[in-house]
PDB file of N, CA and C in Angstrom:
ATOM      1  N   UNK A   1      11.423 -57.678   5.735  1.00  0.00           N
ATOM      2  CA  UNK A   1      12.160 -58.172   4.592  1.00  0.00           C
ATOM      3  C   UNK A   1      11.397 -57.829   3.304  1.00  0.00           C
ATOM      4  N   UNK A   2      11.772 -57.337   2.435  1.00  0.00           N
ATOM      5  CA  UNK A   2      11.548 -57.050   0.723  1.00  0.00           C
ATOM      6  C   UNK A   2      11.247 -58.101   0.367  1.00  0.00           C
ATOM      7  N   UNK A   3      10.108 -58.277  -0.880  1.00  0.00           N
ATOM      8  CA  UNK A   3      10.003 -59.619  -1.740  1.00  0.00           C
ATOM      9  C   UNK A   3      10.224 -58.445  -3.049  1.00  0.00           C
ATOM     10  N   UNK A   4      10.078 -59.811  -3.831  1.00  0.00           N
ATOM     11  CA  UNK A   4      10.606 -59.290  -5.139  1.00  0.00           C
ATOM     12  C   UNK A   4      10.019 -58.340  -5.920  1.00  0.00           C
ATOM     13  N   UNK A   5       8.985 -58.437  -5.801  1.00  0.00           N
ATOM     14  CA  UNK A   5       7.623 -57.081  -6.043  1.00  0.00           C
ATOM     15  C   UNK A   5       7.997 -55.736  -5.485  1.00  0.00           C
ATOM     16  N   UNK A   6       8.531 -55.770  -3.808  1.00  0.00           N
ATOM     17  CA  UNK A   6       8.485 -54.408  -3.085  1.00  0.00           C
ATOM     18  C   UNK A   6      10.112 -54.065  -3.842  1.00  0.00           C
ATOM     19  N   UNK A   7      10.834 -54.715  -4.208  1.00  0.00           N
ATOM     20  CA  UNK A   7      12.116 -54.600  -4.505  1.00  0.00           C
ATOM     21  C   UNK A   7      11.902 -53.764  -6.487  1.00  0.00           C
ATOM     22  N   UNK A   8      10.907 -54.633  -7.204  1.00  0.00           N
ATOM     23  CA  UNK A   8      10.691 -54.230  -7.986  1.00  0.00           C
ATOM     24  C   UNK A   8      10.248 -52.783  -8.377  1.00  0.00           C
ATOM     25  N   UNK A   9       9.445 -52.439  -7.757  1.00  0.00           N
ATOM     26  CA  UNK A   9       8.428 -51.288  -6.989  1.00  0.00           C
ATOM     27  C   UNK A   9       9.359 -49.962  -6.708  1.00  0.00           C
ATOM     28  N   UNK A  10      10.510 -50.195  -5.985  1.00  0.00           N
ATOM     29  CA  UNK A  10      11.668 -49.585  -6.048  1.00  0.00           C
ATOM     30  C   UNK A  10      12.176 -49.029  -7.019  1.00  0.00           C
ATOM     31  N   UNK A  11      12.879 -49.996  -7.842  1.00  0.00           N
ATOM     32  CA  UNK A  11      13.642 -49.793  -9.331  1.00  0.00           C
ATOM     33  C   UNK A  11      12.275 -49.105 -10.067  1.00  0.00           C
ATOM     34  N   UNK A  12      11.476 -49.042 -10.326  1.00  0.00           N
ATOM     35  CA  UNK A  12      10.190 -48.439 -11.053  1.00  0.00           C
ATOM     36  C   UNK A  12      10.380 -46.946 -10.310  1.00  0.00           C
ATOM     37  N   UNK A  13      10.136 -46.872  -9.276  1.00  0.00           N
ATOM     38  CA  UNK A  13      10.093 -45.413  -8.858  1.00  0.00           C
ATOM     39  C   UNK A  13      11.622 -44.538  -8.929  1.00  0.00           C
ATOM     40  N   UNK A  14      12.333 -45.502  -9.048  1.00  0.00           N
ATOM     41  CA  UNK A  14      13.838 -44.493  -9.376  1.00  0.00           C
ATOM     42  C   UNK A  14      13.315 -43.933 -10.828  1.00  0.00           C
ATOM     43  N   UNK A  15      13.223 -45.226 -11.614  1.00  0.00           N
ATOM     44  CA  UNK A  15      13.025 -44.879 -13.175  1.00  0.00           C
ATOM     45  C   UNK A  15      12.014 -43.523 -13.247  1.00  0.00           C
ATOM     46  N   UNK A  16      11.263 -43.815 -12.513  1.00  0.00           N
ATOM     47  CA  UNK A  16      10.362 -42.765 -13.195  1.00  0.00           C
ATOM     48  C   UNK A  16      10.963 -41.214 -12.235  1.00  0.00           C
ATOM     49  N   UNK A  17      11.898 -41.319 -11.322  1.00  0.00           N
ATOM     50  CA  UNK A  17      12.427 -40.520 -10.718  1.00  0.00           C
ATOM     51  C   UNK A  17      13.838 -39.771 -12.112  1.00  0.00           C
ATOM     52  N   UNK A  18      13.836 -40.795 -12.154  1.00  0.00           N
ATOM     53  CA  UNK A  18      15.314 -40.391 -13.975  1.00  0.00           C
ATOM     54  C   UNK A  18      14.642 -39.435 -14.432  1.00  0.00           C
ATOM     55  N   UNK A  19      13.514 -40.088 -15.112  1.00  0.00           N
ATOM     56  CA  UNK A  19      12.884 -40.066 -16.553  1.00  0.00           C
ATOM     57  C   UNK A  19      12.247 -38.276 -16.214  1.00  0.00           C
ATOM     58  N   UNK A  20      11.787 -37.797 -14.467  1.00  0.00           N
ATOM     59  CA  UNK A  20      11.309 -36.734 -14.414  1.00  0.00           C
ATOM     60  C   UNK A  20      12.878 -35.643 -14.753  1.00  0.00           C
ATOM     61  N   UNK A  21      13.946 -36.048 -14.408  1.00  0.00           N
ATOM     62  CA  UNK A  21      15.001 -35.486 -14.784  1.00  0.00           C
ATOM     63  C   UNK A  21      15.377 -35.197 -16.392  1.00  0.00           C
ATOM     64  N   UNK A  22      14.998 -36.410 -16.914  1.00  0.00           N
ATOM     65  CA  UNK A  22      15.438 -36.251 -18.425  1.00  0.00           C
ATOM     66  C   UNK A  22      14.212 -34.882 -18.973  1.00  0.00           C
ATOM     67  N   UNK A  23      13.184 -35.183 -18.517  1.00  0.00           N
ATOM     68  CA  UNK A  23      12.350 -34.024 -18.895  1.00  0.00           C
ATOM     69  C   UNK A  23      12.456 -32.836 -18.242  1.00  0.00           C
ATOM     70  N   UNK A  24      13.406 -32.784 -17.357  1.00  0.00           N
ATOM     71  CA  UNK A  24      13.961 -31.204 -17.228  1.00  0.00           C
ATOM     72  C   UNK A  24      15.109 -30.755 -17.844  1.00  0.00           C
ATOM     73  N   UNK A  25      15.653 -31.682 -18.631  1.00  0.00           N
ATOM     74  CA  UNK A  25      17.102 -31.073 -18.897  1.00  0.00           C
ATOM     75  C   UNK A  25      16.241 -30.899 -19.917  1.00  0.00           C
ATOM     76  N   UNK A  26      15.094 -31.719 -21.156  1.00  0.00           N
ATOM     77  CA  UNK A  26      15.349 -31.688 -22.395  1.00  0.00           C
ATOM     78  C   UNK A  26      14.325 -30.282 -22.432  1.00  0.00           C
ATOM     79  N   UNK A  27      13.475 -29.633 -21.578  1.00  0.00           N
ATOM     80  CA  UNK A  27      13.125 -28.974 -21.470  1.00  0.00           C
ATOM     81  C   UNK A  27      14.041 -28.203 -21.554  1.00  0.00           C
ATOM     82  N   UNK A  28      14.941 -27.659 -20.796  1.00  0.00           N
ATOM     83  CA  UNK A  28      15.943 -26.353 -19.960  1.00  0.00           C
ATOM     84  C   UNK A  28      16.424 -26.496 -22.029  1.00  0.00           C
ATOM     85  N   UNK A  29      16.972 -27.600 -22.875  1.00  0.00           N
ATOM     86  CA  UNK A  29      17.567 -27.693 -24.102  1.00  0.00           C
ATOM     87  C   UNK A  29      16.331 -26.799 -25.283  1.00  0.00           C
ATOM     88  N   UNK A  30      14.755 -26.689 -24.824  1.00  0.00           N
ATOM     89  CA  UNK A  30      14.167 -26.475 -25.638  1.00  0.00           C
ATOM     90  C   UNK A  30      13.955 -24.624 -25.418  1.00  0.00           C
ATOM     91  N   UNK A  31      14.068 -24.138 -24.231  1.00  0.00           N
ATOM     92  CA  UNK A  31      13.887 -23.128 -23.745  1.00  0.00           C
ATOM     93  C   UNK A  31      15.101 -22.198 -23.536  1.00  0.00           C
ATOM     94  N   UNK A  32      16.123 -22.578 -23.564  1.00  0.00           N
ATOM     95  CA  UNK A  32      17.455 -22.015 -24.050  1.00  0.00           C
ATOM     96  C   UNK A  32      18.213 -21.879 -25.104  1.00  0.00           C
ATOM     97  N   UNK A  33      17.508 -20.348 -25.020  1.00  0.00           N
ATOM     98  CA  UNK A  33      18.236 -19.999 -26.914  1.00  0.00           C
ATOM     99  C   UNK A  33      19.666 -19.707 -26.851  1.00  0.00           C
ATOM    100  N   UNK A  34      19.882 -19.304 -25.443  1.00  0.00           N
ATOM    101  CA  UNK A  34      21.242 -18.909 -25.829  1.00  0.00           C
ATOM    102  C   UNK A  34      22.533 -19.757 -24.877  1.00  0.00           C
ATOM    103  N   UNK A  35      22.076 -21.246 -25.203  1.00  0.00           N
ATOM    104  CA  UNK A  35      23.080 -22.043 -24.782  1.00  0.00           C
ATOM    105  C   UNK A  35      24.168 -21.897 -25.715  1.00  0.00           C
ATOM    106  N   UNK A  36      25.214 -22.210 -25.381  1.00  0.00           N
ATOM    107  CA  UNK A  36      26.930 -22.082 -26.195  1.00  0.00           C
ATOM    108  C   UNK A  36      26.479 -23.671 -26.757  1.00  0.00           C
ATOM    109  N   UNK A  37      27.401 -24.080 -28.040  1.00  0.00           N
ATOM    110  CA  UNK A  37      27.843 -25.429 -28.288  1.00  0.00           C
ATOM    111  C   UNK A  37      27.618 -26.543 -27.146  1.00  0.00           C
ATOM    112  N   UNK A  38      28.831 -25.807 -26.522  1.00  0.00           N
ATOM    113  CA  UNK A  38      29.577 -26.376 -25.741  1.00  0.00           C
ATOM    114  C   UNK A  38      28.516 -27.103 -24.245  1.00  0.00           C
ATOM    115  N   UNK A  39      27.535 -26.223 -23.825  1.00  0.00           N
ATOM    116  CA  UNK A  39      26.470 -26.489 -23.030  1.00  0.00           C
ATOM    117  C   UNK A  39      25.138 -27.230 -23.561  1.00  0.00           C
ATOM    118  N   UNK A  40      24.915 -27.413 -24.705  1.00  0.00           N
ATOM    119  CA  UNK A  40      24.077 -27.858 -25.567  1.00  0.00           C
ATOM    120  C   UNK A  40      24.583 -29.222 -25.508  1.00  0.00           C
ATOM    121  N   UNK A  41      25.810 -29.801 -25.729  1.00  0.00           N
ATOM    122  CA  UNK A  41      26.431 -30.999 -26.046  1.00  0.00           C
ATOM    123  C   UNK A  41      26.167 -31.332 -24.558  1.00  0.00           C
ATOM    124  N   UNK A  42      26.903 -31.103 -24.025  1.00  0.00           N
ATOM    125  CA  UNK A  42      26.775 -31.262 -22.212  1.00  0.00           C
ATOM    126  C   UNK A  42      25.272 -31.780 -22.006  1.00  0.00           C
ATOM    127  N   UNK A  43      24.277 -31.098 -22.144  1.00  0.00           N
ATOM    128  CA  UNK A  43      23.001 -31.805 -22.152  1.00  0.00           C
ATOM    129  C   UNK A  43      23.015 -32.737 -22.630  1.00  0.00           C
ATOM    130  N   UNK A  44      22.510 -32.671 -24.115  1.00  0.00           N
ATOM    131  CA  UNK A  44      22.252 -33.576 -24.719  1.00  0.00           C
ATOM    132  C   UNK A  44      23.014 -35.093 -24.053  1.00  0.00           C
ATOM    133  N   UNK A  45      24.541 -35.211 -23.793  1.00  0.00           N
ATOM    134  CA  UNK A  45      25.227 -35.804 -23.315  1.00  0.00           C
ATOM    135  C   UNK A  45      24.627 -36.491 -21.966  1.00  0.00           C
ATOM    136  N   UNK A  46      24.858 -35.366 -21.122  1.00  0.00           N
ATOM    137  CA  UNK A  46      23.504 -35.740 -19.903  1.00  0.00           C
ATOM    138  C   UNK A  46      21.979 -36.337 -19.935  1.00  0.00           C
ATOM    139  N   UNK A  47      21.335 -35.845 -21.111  1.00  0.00           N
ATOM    140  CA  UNK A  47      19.980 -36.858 -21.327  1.00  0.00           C
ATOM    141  C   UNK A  47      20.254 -38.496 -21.489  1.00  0.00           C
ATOM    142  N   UNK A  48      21.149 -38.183 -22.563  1.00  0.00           N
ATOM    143  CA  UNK A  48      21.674 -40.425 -23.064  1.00  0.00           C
ATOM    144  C   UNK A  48      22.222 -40.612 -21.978  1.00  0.00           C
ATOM    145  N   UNK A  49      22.844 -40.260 -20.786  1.00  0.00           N
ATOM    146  CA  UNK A  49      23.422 -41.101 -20.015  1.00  0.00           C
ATOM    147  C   UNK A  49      22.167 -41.367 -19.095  1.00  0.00           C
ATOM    148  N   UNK A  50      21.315 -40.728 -18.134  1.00  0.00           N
ATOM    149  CA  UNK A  50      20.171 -40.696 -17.446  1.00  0.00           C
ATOM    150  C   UNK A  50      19.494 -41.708 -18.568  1.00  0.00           C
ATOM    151  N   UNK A  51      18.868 -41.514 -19.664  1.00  0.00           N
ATOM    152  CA  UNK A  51      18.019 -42.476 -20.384  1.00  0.00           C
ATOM    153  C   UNK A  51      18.872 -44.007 -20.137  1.00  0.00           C
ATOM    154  N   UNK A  52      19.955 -44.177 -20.391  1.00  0.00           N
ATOM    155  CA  UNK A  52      20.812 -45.542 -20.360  1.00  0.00           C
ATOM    156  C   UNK A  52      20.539 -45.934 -18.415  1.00  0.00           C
ATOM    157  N   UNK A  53      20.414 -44.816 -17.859  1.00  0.00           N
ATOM    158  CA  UNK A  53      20.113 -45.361 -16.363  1.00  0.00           C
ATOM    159  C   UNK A  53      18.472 -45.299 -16.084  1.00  0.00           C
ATOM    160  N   UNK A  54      17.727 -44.883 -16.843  1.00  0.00           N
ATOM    161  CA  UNK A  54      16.358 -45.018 -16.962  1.00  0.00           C
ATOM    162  C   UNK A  54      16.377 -46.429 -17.695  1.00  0.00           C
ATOM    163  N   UNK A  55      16.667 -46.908 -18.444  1.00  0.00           N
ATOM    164  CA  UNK A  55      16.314 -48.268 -19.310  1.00  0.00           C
ATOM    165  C   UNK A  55      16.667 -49.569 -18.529  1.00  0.00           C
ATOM    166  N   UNK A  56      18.529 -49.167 -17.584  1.00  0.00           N
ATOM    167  CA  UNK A  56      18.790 -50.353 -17.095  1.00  0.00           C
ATOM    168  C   UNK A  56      17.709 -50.402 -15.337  1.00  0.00           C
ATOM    169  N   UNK A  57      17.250 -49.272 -14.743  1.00  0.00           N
ATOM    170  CA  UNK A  57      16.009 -49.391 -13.734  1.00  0.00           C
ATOM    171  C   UNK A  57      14.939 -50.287 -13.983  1.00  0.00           C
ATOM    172  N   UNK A  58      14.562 -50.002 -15.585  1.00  0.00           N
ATOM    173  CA  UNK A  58      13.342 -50.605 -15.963  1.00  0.00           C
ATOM    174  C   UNK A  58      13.669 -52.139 -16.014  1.00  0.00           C
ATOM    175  N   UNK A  59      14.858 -52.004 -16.862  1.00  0.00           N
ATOM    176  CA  UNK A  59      15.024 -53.550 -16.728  1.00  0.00           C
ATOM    177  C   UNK A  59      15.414 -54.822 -16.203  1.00  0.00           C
ATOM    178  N   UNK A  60      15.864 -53.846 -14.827  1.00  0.00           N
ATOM    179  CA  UNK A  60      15.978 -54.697 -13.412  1.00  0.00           C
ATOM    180  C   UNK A  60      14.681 -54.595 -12.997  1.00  0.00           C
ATOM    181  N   UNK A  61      14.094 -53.930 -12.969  1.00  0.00           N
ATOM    182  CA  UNK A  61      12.651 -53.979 -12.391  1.00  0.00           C
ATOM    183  C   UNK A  61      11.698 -55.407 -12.830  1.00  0.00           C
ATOM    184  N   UNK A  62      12.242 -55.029 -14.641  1.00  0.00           N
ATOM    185  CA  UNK A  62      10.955 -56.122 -15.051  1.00  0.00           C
ATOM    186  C   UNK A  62      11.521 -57.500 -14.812  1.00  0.00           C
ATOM    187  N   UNK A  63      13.049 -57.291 -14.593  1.00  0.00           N
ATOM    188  CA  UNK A  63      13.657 -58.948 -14.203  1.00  0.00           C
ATOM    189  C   UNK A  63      13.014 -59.447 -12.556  1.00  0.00           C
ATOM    190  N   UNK A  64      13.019 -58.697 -11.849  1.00  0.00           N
ATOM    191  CA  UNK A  64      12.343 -58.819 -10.178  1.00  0.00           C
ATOM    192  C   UNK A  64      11.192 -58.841 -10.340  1.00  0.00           C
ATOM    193  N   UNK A  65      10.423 -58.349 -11.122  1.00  0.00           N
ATOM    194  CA  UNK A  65       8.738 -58.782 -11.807  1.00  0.00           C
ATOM    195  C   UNK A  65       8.845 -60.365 -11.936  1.00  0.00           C
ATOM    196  N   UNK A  66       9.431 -60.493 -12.694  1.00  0.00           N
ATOM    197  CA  UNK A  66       9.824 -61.891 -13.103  1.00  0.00           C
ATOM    198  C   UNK A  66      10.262 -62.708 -12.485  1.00  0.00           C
ATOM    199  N   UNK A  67      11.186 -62.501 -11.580  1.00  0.00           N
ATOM    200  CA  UNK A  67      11.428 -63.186 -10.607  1.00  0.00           C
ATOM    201  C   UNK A  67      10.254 -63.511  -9.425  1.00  0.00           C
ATOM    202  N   UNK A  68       9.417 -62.836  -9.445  1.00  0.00           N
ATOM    203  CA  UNK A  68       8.618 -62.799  -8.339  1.00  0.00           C
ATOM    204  C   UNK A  68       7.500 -63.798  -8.347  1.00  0.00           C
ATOM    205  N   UNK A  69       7.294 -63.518  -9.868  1.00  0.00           N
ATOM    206  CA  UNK A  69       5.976 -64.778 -10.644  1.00  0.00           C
ATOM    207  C   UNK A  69       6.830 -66.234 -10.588  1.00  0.00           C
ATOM    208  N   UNK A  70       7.852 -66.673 -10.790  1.00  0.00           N
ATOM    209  CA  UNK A  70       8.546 -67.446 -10.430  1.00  0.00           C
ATOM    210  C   UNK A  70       8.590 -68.223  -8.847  1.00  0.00           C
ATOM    211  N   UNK A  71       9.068 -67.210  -7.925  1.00  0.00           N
ATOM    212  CA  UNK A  71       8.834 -67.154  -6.851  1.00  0.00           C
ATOM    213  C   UNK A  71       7.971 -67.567  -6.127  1.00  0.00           C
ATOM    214  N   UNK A  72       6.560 -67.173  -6.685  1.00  0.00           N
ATOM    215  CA  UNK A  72       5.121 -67.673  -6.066  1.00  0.00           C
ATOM    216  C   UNK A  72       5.129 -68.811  -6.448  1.00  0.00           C
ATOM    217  N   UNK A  73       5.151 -69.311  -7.561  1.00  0.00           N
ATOM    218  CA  UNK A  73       5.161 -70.588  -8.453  1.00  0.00           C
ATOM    219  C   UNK A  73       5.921 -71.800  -7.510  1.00  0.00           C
ATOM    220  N   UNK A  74       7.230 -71.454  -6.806  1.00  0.00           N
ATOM    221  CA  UNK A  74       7.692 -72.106  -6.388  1.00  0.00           C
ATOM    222  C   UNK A  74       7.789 -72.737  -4.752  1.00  0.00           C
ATOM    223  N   UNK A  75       6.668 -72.096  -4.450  1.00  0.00           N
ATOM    224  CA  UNK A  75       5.921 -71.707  -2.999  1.00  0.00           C
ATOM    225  C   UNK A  75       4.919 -72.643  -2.809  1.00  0.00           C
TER     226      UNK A  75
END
């Protein structure tokens, strides 16, 4: 069974599993001169959505952090 830590621990390693993604697209955006408009937006588009799923990882994470110090407390 998971406690709230190994559960936490989880959501942290997705995030930082995102966050290695966001630094390949914004890379592929810095190294491509000859993206169209149209593929440029598409990124960019693709980074804010991954960052919005990088932020809400983190911040389930730090809520199961939290929960966990709680948890012991109530033990």
């Amino acid at each position: 069974m998971m406690d709230y830590l190994e559960w936490a621990d989880e959501y942290y390693l997705n995030a930082r599993r995102v966050q290695t993604v966001i630094e390949r697209k914004k890379q592929l955006l810095k190294e491509k001169k000859a993206l169209t408009a149209d593929q440029r937006k598409r990124l960019t588009d693709d980074i804010k959505q991954y960052r919005r799923i990088y932020h809400e990882l983190q911040d389930i994470g730090d809520l199961l952090t939290a929960r966990a110090g709680v948890a012991v407390r109530e033990t």
